[in-house]
N, C-alpha and C. Protein backbone atom coordinates (compact mmCIF):
# COMPACT_ATOMS: atom_id res chain seq x y z
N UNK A 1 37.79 -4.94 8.69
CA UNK A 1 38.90 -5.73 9.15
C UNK A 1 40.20 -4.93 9.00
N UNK A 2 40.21 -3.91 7.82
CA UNK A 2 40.99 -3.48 7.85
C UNK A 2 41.98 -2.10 8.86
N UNK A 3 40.57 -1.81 8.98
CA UNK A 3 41.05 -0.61 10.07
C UNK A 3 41.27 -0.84 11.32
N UNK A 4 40.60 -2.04 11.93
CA UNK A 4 40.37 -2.77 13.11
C UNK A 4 41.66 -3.70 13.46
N UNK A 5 42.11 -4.84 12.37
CA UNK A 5 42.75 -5.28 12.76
C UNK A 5 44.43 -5.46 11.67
N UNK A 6 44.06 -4.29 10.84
CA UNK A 6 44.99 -4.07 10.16
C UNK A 6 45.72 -5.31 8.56
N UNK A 7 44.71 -6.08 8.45
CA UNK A 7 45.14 -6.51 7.09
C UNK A 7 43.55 -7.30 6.45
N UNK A 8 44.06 -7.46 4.95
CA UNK A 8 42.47 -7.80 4.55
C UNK A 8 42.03 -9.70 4.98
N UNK A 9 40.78 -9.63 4.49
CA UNK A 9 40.65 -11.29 4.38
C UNK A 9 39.59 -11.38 3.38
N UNK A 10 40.03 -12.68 2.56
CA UNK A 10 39.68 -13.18 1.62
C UNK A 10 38.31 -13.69 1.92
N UNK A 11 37.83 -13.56 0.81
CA UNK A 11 35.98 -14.42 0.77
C UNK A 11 36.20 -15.63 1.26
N UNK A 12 37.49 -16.49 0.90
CA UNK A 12 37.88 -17.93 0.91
C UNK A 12 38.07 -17.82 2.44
N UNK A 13 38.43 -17.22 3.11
CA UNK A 13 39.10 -17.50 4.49
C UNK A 13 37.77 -17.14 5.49
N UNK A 14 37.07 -16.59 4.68
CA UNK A 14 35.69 -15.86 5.61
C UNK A 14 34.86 -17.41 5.57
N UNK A 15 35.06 -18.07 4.34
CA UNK A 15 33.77 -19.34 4.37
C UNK A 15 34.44 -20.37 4.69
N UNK A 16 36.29 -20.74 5.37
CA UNK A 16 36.08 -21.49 5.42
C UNK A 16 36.20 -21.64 7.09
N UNK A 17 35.92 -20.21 7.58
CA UNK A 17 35.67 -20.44 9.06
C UNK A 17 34.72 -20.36 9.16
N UNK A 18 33.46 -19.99 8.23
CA UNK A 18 32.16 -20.14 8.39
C UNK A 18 31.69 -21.30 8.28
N UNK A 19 32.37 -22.43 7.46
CA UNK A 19 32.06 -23.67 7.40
C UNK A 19 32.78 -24.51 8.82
N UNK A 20 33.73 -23.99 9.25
CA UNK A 20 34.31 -24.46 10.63
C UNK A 20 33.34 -24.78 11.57
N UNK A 21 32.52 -23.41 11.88
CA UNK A 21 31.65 -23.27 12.74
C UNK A 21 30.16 -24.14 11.99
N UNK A 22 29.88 -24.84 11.12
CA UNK A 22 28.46 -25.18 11.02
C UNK A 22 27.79 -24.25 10.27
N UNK A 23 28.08 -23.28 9.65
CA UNK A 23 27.32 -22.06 9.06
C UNK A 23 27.55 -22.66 7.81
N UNK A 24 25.94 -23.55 7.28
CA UNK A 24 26.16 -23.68 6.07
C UNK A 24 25.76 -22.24 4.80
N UNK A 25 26.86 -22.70 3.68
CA UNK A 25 26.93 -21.22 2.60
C UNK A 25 26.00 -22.17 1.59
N UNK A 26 25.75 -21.62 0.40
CA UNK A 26 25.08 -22.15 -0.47
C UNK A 26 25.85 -22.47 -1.34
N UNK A 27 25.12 -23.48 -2.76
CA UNK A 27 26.37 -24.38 -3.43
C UNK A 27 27.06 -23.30 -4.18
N UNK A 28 28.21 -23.49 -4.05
CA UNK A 28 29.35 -22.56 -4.92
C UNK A 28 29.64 -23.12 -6.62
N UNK A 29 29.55 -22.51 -7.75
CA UNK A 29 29.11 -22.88 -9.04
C UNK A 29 30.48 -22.62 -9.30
N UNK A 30 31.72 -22.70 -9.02
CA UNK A 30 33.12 -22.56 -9.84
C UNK A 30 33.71 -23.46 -9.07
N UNK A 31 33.08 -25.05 -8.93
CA UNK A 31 33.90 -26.06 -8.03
C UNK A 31 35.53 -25.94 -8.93
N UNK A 32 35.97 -26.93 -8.42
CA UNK A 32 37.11 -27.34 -9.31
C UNK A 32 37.16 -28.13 -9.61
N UNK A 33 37.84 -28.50 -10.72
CA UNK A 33 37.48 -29.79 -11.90
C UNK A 33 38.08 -31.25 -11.30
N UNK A 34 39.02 -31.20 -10.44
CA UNK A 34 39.85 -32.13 -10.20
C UNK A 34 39.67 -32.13 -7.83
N UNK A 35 39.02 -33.27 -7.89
CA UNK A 35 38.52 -33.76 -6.42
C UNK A 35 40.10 -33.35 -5.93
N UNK A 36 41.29 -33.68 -6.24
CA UNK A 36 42.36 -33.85 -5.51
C UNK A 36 43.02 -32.09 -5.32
N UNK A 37 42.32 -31.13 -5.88
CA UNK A 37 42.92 -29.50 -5.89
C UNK A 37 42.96 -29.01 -4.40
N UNK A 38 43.67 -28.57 -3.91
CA UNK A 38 44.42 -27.98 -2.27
C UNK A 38 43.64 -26.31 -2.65
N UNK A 39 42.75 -25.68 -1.66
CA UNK A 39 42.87 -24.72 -1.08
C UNK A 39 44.04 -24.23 0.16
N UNK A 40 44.28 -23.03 -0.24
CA UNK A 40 45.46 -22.16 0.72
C UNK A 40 44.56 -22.06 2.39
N UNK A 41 44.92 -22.39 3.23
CA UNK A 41 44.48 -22.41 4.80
C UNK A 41 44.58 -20.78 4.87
N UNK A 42 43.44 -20.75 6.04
CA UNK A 42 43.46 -19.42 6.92
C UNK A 42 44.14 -19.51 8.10
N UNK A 43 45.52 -18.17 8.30
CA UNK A 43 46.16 -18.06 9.26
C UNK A 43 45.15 -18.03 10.11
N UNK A 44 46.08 -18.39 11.29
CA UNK A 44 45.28 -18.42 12.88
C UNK A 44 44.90 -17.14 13.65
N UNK A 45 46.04 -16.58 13.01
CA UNK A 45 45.33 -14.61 13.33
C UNK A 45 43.85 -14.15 12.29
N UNK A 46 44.31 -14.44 11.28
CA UNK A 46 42.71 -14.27 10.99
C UNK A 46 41.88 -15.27 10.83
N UNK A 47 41.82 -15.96 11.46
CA UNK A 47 40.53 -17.17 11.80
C UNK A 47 39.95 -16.35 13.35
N UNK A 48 40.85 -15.99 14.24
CA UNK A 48 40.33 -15.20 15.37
C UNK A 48 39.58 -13.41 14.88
N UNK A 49 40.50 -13.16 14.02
CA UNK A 49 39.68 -11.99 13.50
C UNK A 49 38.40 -12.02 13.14
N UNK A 50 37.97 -13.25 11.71
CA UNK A 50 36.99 -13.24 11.60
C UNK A 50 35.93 -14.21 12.64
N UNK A 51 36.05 -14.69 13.42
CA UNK A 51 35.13 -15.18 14.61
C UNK A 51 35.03 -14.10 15.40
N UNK A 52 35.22 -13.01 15.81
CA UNK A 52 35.46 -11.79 16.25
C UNK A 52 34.35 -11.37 15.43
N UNK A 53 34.43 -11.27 14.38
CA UNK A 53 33.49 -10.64 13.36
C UNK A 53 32.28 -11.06 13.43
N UNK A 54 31.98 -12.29 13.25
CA UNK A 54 31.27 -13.62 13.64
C UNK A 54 30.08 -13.10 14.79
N UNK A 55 31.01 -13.26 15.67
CA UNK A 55 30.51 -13.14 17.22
C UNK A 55 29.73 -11.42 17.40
N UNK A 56 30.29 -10.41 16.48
CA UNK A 56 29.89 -8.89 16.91
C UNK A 56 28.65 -9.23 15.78
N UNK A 57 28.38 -10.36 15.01
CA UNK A 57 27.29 -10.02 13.55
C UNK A 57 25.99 -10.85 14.26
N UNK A 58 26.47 -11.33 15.73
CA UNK A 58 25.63 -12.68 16.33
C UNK A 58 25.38 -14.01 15.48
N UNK A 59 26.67 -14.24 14.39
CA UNK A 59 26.43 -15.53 13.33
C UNK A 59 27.06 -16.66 14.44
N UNK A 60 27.80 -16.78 15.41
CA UNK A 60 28.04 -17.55 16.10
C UNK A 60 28.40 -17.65 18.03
């Protein structure tokens, strides 16, 4: 991603466009303690990056 489209992306931003698309991940063991905790969103430039990625790995 980096050389390609010039900045990194997070594990978090990779699963939660993988969960966008239906690609279920397996259960994640560091939930958070409190139902009401906010994850940070994936910009819209890299939500197209990684579906790009996606699409060249044939995951969607």
């Amino acid at each position: 991603m980096q050389e390609r489209y010039g900045f990194h992306v997070t594990n978090l931003n990779i699963a939660q466009v993988k969960q966008k698309h239906g690609i279920i991940e397996r259960e994640n063991y560091n939930k958070p303690k409190s139902e009401n905790s906010r994850q940070p969103g994936c910009p819209e430039e890299k939500v197209k990056a990684i579906e790009d990625a996606l699409r060249h790995f044939q995951m969607i």
